[in-house]
N, C-alpha and C. Protein backbone atom coordinates (compact mmCIF):
# COMPACT_ATOMS: atom_id res chain seq x y z
N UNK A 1 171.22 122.11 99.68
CA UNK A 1 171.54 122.63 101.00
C UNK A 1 172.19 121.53 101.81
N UNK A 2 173.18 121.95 102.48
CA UNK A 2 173.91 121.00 103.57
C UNK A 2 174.17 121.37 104.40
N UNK A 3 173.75 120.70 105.48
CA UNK A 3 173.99 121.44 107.21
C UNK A 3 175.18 120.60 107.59
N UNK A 4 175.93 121.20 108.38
CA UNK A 4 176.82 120.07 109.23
C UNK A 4 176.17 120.65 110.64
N UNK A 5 176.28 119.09 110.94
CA UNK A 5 176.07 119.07 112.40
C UNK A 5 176.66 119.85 113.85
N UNK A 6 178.16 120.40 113.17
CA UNK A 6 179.14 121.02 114.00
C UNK A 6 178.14 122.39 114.46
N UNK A 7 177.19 122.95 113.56
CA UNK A 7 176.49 124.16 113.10
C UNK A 7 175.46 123.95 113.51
N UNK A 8 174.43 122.90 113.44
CA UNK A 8 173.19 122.64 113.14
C UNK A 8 172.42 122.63 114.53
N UNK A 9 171.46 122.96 115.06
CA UNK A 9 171.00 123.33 116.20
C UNK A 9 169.56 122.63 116.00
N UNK A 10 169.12 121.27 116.95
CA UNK A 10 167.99 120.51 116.88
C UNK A 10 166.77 121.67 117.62
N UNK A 11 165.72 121.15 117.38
CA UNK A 11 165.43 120.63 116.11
C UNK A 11 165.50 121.25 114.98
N UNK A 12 165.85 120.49 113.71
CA UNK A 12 166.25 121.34 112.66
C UNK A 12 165.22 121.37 111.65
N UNK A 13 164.99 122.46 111.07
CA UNK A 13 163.52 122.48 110.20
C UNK A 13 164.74 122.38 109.00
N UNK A 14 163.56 121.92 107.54
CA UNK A 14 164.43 121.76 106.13
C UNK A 14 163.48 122.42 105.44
N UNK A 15 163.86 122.70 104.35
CA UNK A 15 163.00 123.38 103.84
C UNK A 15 162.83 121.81 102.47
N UNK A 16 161.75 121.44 101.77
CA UNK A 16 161.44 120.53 100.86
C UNK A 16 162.56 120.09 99.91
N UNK A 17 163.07 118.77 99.84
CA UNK A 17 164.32 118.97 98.91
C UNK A 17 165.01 118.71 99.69
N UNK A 18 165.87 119.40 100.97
CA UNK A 18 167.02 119.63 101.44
C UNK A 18 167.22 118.47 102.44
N UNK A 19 168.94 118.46 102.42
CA UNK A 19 169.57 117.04 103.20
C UNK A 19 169.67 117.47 103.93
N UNK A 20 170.02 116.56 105.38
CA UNK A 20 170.56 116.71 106.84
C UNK A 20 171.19 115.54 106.88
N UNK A 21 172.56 115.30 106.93
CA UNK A 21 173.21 114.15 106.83
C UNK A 21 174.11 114.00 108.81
N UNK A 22 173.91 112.96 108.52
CA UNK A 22 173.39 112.66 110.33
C UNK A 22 174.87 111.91 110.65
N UNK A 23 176.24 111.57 110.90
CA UNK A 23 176.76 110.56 111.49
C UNK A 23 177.05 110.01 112.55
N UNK A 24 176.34 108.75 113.01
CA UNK A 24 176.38 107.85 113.99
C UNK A 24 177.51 107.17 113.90
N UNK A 25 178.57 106.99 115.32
CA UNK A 25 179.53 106.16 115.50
C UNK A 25 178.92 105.67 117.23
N UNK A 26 179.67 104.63 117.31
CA UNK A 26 179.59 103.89 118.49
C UNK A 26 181.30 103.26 119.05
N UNK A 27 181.51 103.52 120.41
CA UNK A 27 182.76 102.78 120.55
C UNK A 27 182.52 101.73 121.44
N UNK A 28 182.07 99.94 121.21
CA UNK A 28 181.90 99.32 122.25
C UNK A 28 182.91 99.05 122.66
N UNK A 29 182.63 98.56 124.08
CA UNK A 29 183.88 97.61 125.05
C UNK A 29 184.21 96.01 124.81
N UNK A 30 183.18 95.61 123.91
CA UNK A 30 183.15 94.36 123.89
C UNK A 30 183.28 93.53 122.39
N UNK A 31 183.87 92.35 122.23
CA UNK A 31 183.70 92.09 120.72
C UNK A 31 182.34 91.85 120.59
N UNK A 32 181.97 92.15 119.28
CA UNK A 32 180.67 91.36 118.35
C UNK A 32 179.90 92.10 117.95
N UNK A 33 178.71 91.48 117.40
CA UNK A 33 178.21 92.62 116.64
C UNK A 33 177.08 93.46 117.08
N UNK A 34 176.41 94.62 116.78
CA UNK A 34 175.64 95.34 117.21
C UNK A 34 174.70 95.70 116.64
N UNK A 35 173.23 96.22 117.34
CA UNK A 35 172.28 96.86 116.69
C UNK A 35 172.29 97.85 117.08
N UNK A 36 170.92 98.46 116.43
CA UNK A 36 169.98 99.92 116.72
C UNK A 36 169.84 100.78 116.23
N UNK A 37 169.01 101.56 116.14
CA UNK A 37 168.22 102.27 115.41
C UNK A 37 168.23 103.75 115.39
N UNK A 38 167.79 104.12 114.21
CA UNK A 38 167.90 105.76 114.49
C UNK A 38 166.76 106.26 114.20
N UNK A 39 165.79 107.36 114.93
CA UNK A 39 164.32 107.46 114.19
C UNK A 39 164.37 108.84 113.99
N UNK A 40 164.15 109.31 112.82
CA UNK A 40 163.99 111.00 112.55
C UNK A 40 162.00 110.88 112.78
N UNK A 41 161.39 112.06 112.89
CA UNK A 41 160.30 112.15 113.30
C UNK A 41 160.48 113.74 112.41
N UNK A 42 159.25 113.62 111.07
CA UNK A 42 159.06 114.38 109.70
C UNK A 42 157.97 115.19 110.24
N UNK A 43 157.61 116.18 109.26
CA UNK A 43 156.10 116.45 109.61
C UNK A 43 155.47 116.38 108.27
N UNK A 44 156.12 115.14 107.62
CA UNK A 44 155.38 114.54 106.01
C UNK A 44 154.07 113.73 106.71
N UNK A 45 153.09 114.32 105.71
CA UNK A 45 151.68 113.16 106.17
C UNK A 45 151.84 111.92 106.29
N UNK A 46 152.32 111.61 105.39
CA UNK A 46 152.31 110.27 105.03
C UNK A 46 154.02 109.39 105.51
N UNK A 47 154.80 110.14 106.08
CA UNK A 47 156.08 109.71 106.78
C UNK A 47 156.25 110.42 107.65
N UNK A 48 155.79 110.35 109.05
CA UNK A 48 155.59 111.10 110.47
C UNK A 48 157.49 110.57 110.97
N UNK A 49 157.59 109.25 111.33
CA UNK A 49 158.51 108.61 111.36
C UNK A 49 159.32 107.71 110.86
N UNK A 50 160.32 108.46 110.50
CA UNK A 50 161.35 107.48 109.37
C UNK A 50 162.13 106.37 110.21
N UNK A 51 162.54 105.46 110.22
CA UNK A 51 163.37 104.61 110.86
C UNK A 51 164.60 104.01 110.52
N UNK A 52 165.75 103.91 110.94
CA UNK A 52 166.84 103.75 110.01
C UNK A 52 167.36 102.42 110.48
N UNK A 53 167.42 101.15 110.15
CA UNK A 53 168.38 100.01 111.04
C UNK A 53 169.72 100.17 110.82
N UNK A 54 170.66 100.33 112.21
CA UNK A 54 171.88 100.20 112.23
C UNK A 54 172.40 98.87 112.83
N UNK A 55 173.99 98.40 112.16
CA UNK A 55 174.43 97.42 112.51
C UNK A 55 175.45 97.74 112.90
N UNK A 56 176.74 96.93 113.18
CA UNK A 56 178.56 97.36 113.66
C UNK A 56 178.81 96.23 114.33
N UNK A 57 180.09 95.77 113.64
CA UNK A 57 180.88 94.35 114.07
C UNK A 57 182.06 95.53 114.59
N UNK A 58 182.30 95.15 116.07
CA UNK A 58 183.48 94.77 117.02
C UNK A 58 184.32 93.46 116.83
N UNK A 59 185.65 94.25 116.74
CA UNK A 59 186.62 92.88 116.54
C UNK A 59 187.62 92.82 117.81
């Protein structure tokens, strides 16, 4: 299963198995490089909250 986001209406339930493919862009004003994070929040026992580290070099 594949949702696009153009479609996809939060919050989105999955059924076991199935992707939700997410894309993050950023446009800074400034050179250099960047953080931060993205957190999906599951209703897996044992993975409530997933955490993703993001980076991005400005030139």
């Amino acid at each position: 299963m594949r949702l696009d986001l153009r479609t996809v209406r939060f919050p989105a339930v999955l059924r076991a198995g199935a992707r939700l493919r997410v894309r993050v862009s950023f446009t800074p004003s400034l050179p250099g490089g960047f953080t931060g994070s993205l957190q999906v929040i599951t209703g897996a026992a044992n993975f409530r909250v997933v955490s993703l580290s993001l980076t991005g070099q400005c030139i």
